[in-house]
PDB file of N, CA and C in Angstrom:
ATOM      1  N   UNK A   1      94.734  -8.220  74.801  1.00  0.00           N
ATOM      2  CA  UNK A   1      95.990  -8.193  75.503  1.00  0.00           C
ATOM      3  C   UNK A   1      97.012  -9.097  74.803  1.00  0.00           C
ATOM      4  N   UNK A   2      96.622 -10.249  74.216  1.00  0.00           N
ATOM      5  CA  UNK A   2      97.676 -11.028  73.511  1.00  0.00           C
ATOM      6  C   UNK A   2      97.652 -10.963  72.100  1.00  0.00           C
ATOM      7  N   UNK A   3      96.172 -10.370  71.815  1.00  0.00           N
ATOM      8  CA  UNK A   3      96.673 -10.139  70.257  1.00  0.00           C
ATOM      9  C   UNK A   3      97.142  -9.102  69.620  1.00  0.00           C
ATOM     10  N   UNK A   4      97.369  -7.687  70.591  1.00  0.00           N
ATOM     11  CA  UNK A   4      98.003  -6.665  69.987  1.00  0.00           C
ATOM     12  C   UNK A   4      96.869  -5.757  70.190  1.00  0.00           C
ATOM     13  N   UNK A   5      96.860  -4.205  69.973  1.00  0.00           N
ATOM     14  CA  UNK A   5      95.798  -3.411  69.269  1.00  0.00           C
ATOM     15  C   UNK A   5      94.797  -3.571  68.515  1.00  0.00           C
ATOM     16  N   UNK A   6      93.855  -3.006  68.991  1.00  0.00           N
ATOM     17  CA  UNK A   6      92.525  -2.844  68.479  1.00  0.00           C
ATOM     18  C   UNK A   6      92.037  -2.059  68.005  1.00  0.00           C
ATOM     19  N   UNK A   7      91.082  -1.594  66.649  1.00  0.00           N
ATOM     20  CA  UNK A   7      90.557  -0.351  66.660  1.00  0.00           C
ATOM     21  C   UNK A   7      88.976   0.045  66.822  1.00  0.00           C
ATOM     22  N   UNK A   8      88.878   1.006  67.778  1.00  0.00           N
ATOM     23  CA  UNK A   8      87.544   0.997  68.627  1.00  0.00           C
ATOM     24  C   UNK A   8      87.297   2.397  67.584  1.00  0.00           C
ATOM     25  N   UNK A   9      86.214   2.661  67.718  1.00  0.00           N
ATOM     26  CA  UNK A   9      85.513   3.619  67.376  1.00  0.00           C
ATOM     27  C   UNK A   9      84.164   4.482  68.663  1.00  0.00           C
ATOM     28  N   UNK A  10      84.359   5.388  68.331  1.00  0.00           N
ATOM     29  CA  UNK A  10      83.123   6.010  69.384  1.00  0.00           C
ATOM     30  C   UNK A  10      82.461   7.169  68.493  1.00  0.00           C
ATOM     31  N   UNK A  11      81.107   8.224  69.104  1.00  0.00           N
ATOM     32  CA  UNK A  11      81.311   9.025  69.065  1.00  0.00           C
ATOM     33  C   UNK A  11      81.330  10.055  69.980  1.00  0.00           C
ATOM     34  N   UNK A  12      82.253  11.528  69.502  1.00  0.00           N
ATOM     35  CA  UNK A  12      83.179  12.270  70.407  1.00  0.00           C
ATOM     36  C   UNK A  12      82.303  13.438  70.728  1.00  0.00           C
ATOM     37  N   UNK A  13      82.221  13.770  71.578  1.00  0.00           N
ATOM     38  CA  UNK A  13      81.534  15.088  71.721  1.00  0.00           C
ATOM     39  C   UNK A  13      81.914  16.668  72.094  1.00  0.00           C
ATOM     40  N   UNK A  14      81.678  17.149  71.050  1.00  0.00           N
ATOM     41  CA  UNK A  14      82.100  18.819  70.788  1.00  0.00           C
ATOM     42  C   UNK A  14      83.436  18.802  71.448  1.00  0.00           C
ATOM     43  N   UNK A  15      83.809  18.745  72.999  1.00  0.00           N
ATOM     44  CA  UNK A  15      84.479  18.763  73.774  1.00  0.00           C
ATOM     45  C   UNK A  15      85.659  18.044  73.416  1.00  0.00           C
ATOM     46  N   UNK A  16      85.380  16.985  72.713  1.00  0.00           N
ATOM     47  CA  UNK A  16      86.602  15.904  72.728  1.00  0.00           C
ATOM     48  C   UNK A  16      87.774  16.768  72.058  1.00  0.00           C
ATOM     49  N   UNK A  17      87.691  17.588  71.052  1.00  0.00           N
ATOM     50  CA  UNK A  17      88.651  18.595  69.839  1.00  0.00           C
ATOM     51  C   UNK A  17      89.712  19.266  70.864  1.00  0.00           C
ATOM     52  N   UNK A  18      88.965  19.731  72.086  1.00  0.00           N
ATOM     53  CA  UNK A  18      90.306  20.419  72.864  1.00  0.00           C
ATOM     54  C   UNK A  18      90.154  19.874  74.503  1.00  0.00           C
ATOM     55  N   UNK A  19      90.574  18.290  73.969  1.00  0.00           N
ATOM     56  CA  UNK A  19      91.188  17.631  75.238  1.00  0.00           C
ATOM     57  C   UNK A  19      92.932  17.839  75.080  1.00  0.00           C
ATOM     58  N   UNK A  20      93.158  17.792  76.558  1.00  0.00           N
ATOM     59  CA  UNK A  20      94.823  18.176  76.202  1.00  0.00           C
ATOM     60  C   UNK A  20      95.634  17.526  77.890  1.00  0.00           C
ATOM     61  N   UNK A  21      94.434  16.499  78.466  1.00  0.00           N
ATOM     62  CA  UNK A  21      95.159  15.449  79.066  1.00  0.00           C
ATOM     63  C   UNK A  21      94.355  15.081  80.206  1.00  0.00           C
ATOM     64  N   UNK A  22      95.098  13.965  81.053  1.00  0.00           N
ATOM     65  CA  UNK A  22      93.929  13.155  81.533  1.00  0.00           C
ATOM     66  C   UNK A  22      93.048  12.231  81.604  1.00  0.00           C
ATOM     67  N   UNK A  23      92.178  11.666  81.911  1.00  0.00           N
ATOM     68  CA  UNK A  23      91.130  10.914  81.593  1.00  0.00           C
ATOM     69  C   UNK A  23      90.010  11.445  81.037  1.00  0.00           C
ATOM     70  N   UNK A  24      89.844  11.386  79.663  1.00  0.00           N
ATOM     71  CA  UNK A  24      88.986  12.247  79.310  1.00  0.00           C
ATOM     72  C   UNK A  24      87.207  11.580  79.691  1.00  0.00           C
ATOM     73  N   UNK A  25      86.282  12.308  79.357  1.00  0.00           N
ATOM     74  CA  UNK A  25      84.918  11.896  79.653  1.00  0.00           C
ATOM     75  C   UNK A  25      84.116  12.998  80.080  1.00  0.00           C
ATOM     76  N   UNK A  26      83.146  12.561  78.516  1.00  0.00           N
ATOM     77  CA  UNK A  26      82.042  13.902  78.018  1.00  0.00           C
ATOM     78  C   UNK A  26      80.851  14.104  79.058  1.00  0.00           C
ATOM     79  N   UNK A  27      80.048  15.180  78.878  1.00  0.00           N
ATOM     80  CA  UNK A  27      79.062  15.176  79.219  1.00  0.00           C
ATOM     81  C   UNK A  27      78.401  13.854  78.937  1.00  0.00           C
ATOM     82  N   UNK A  28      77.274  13.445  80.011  1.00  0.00           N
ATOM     83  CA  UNK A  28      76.186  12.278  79.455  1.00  0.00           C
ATOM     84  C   UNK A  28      75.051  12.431  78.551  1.00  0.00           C
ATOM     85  N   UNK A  29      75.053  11.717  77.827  1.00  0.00           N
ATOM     86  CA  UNK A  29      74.003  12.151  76.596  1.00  0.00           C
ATOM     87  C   UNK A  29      72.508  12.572  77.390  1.00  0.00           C
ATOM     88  N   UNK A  30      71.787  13.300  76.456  1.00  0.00           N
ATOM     89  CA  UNK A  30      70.211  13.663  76.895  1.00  0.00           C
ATOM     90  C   UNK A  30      69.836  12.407  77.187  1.00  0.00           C
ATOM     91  N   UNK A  31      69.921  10.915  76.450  1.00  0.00           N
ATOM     92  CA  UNK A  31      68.772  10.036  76.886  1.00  0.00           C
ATOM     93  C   UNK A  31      69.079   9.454  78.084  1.00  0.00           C
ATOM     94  N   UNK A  32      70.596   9.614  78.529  1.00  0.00           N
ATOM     95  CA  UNK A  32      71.015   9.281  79.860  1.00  0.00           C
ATOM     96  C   UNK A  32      70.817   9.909  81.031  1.00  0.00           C
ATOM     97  N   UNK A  33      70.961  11.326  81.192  1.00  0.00           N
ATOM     98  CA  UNK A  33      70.169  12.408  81.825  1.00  0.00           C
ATOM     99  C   UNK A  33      68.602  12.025  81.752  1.00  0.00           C
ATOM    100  N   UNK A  34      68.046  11.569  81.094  1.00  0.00           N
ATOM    101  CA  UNK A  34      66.536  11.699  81.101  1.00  0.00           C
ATOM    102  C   UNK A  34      65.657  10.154  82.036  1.00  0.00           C
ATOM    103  N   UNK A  35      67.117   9.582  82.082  1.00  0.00           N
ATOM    104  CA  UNK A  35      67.195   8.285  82.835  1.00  0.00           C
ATOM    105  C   UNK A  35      66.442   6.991  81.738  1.00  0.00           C
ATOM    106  N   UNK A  36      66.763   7.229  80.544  1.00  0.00           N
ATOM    107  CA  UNK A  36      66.097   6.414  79.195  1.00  0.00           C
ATOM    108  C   UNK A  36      67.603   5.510  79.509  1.00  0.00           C
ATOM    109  N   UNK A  37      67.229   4.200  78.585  1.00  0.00           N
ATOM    110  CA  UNK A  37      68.242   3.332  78.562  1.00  0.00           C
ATOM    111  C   UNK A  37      68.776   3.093  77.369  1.00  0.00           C
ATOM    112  N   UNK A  38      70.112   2.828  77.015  1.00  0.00           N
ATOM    113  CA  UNK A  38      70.690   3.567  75.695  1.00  0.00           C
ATOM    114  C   UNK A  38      70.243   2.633  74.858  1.00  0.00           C
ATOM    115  N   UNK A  39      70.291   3.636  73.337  1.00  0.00           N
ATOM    116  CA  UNK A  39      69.487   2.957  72.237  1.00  0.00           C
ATOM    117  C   UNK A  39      70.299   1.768  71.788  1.00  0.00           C
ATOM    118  N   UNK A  40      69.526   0.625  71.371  1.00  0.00           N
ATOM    119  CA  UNK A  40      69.953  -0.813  70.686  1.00  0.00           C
ATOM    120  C   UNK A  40      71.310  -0.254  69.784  1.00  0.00           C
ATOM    121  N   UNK A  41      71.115   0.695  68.807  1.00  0.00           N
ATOM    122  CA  UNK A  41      72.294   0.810  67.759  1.00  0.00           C
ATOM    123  C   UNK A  41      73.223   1.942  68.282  1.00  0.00           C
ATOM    124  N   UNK A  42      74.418   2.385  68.531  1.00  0.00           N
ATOM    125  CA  UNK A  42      74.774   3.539  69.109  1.00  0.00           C
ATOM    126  C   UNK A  42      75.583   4.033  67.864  1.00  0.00           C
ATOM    127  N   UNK A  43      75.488   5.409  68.031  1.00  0.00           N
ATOM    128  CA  UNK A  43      76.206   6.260  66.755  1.00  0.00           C
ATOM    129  C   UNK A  43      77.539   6.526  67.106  1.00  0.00           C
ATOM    130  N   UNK A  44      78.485   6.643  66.061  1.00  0.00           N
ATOM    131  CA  UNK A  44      79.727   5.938  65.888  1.00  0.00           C
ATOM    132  C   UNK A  44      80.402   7.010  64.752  1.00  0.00           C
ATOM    133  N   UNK A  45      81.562   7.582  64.841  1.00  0.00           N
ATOM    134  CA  UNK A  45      81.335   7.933  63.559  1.00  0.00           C
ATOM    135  C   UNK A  45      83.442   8.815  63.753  1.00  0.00           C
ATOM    136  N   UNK A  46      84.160   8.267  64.791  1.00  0.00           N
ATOM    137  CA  UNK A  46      85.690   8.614  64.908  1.00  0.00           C
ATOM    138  C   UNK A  46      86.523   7.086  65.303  1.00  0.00           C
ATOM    139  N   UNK A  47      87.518   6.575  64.895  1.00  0.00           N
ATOM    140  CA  UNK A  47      87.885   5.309  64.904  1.00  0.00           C
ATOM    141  C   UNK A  47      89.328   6.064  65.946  1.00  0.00           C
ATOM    142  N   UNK A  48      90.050   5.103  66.304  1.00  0.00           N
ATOM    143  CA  UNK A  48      91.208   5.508  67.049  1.00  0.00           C
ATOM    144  C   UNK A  48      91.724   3.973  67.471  1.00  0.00           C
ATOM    145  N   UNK A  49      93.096   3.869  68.070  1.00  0.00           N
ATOM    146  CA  UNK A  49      94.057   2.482  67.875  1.00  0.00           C
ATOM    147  C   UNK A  49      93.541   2.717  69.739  1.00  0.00           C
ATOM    148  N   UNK A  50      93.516   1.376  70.139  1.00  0.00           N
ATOM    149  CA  UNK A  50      93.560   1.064  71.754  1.00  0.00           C
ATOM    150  C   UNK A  50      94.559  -0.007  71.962  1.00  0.00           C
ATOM    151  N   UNK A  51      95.521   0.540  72.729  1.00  0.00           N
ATOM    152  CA  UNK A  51      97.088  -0.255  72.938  1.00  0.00           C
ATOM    153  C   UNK A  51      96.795  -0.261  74.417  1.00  0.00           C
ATOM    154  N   UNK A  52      96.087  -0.034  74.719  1.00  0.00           N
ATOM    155  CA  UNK A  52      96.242  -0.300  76.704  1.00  0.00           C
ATOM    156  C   UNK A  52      95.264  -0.116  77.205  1.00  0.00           C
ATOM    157  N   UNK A  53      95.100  -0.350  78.394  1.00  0.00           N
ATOM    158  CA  UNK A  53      94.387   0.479  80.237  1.00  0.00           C
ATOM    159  C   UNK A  53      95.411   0.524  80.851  1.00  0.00           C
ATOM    160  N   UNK A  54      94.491   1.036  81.639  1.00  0.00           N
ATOM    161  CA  UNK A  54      95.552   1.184  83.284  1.00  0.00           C
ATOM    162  C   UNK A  54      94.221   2.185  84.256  1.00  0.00           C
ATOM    163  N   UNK A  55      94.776   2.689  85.342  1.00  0.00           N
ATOM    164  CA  UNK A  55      94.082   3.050  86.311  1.00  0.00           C
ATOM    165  C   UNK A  55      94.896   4.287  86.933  1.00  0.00           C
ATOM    166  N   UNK A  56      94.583   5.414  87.389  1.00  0.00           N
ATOM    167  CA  UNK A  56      94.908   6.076  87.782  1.00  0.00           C
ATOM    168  C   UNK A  56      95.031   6.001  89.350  1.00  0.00           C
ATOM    169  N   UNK A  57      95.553   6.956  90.078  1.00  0.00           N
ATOM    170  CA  UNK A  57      95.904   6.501  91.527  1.00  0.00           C
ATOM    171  C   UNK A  57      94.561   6.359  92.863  1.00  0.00           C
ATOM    172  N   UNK A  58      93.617   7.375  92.003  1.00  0.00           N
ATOM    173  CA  UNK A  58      92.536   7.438  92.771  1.00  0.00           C
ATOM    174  C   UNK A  58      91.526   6.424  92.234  1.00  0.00           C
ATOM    175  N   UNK A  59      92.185   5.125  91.585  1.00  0.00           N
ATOM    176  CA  UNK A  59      91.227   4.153  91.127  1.00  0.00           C
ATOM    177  C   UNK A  59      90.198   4.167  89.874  1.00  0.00           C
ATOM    178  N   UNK A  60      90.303   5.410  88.810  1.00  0.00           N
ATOM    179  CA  UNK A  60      89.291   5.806  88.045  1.00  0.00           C
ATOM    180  C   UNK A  60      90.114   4.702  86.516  1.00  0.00           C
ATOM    181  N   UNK A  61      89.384   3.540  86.480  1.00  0.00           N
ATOM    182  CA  UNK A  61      89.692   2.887  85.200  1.00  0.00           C
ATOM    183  C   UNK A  61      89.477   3.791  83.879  1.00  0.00           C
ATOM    184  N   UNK A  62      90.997   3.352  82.926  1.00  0.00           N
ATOM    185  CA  UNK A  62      90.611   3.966  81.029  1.00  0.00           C
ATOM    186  C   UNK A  62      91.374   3.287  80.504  1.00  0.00           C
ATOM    187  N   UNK A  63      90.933   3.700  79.044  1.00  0.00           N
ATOM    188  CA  UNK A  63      91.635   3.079  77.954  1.00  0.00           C
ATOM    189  C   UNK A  63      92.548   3.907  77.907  1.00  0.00           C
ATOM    190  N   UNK A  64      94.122   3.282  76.863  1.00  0.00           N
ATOM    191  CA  UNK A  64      94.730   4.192  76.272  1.00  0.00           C
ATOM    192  C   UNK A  64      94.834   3.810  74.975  1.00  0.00           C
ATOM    193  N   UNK A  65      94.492   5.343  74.171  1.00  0.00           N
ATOM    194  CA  UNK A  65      94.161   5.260  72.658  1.00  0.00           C
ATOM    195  C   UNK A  65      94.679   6.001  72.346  1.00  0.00           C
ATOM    196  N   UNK A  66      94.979   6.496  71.032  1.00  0.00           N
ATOM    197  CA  UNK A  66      96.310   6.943  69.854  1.00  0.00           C
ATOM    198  C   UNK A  66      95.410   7.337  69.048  1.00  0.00           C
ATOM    199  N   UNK A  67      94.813   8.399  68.722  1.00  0.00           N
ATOM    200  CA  UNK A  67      94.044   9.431  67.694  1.00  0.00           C
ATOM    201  C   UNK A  67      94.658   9.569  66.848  1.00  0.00           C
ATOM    202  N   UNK A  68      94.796  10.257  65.551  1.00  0.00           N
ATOM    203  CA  UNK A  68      95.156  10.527  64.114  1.00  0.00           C
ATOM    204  C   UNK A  68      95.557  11.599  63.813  1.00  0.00           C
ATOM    205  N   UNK A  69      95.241  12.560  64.800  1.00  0.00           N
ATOM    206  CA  UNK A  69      95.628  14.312  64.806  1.00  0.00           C
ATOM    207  C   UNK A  69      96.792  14.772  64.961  1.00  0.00           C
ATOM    208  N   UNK A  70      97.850  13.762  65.547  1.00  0.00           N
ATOM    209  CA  UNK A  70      99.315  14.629  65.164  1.00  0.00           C
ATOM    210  C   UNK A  70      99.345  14.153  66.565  1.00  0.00           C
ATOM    211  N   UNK A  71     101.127  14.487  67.020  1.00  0.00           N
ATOM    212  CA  UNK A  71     101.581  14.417  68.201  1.00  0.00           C
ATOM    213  C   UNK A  71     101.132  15.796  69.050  1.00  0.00           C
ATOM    214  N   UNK A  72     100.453  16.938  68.148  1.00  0.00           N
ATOM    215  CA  UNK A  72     100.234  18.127  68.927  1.00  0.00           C
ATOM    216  C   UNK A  72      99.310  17.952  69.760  1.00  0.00           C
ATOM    217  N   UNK A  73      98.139  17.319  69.275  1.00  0.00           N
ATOM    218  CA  UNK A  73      96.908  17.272  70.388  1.00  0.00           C
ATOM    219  C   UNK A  73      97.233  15.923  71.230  1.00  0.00           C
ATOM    220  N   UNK A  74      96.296  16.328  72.509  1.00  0.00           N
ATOM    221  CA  UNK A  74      96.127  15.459  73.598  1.00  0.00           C
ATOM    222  C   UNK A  74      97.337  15.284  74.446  1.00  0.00           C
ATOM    223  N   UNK A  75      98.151  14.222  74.824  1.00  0.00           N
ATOM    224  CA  UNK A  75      99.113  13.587  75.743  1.00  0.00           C
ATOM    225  C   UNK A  75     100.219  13.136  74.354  1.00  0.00           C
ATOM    226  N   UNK A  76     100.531  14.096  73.625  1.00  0.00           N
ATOM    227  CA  UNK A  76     101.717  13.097  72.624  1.00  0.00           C
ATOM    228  C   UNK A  76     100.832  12.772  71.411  1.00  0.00           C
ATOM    229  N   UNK A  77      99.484  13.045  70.946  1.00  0.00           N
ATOM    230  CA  UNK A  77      98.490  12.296  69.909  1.00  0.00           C
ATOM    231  C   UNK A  77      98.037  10.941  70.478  1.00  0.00           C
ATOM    232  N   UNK A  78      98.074  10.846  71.796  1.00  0.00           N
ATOM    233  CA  UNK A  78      97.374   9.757  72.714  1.00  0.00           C
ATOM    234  C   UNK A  78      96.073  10.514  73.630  1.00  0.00           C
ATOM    235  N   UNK A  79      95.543   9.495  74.119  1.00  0.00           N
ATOM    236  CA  UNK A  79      94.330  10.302  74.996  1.00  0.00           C
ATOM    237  C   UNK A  79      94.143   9.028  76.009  1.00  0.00           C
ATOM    238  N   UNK A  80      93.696   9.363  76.938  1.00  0.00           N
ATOM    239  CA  UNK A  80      92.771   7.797  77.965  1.00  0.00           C
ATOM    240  C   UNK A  80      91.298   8.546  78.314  1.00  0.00           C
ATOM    241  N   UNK A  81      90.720   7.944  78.041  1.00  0.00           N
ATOM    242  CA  UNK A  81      89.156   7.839  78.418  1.00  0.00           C
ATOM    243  C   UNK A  81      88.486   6.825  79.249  1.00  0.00           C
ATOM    244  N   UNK A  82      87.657   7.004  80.070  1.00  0.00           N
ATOM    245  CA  UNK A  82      86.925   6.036  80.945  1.00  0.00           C
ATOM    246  C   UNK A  82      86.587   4.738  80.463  1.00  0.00           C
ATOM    247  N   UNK A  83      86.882   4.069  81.280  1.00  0.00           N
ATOM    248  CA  UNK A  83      86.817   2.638  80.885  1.00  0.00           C
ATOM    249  C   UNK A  83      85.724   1.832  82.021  1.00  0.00           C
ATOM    250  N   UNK A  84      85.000   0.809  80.881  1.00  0.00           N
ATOM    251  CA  UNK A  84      84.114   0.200  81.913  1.00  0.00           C
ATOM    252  C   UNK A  84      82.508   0.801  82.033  1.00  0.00           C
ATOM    253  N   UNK A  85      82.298   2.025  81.370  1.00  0.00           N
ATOM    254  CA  UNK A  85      81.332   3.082  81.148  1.00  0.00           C
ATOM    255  C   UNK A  85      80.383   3.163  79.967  1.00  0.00           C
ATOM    256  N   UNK A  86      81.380   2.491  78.790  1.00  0.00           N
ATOM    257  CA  UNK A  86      80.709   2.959  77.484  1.00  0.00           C
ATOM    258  C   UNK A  86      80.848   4.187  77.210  1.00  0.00           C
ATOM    259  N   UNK A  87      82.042   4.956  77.570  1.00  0.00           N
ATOM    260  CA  UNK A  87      82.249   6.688  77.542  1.00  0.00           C
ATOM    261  C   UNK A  87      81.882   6.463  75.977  1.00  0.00           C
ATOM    262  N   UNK A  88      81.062   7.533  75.175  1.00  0.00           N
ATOM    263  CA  UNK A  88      81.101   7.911  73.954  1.00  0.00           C
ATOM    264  C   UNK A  88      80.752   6.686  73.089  1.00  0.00           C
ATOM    265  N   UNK A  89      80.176   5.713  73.954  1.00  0.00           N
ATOM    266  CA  UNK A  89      80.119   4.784  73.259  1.00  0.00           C
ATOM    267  C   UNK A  89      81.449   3.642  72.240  1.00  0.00           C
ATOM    268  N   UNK A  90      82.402   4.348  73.438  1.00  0.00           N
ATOM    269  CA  UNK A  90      83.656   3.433  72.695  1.00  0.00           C
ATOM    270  C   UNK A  90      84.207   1.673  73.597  1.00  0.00           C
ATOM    271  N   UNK A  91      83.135   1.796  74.066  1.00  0.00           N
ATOM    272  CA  UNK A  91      83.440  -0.296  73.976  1.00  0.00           C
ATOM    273  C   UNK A  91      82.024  -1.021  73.325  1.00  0.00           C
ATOM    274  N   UNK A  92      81.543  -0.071  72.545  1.00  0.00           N
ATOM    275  CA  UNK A  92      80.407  -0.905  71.635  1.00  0.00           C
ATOM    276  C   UNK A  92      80.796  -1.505  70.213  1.00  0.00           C
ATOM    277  N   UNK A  93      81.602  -0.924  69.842  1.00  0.00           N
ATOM    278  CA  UNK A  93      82.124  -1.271  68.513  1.00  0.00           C
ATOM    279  C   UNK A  93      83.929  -1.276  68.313  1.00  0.00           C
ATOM    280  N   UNK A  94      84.351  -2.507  68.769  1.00  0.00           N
ATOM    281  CA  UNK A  94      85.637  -2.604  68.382  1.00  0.00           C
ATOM    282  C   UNK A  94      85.606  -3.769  66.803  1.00  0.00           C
ATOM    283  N   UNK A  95      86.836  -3.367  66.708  1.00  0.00           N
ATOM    284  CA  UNK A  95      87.826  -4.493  65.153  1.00  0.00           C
ATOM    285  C   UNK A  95      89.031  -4.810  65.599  1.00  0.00           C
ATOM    286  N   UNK A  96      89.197  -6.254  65.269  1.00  0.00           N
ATOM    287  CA  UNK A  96      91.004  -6.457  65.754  1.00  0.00           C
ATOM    288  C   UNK A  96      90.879  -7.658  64.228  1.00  0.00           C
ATOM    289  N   UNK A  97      92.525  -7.567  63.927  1.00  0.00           N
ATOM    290  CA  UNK A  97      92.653  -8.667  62.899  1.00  0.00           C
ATOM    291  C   UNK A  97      93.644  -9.403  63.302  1.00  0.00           C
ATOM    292  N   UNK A  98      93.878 -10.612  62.952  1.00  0.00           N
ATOM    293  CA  UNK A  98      95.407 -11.005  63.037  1.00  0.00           C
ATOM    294  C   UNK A  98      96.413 -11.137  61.603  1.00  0.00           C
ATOM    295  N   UNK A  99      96.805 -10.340  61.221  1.00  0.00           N
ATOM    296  CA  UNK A  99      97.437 -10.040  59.845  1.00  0.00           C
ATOM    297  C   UNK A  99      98.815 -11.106  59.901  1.00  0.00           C
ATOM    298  N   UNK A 100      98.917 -11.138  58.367  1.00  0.00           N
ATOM    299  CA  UNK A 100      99.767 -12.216  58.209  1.00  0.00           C
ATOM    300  C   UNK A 100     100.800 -11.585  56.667  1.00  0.00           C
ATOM    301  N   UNK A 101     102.027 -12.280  56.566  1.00  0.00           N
ATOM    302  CA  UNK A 101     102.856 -11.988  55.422  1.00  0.00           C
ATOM    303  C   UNK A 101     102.387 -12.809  54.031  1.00  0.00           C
ATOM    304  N   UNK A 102     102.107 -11.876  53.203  1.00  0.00           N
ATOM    305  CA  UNK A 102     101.777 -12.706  51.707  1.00  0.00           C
ATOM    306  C   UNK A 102     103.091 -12.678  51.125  1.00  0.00           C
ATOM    307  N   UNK A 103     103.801 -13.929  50.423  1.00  0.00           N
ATOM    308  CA  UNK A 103     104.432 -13.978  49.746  1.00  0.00           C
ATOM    309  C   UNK A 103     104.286 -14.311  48.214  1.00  0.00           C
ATOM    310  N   UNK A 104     105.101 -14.180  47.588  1.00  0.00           N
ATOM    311  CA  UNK A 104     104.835 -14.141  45.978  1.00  0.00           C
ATOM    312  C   UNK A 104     105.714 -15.509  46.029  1.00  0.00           C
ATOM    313  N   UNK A 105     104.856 -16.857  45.023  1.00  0.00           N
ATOM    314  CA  UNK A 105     105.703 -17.974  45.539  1.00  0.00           C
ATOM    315  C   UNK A 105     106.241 -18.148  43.660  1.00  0.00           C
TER     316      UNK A 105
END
């Protein structure tokens, strides 16, 4: 919240390609259905910018994230996904930096 954007990574499932608004959130994986508890390393493999949350009116917490695909897909080339869940495995692996100006002295 005070240091700016983050970039989270998840991975997306089949479904995610023609989201087009909303709170998105995939099917639950087989090992979750099978009532197994998720594996130590989780697979990862689409990055995307996270500039927010918020909550919808009926209380359902998400992120809001900024995909790479153009302003055509999703909400504007934005999406929100469940938050608080581990949807897709996207609060297992974030990166944030605090970048700075190099000058030539």
């Amino acid at each position: 919240m005070n240091n700016g954007p983050i970039v989270v990574s998840f991975e997306p499932a089949a479904d995610f390609m023609y989201y087009s608004g909303g709170v998105y959130h995939s099917i639950e994986p087989e090992y979750i259905q099978r009532g197994q508890p998720r594996p130590e390393w989780e697979r990862v493999d689409h990055s995307v910018l996270c500039y927010g949350w918020g909550e919808t009116e009926d209380g359902e917490k998400y992120w809001l994230l900024l995909n790479s695909w153009g302003s055509g897909w999703g909400e504007n080339g934005s999406f929100r996904m469940r938050r608080g869940v581990d949807e897709s495995a996207i609060e297992s692996l974030a990166e944030a930096a605090t970048p700075y100006i190099v000058t030539k002295q």
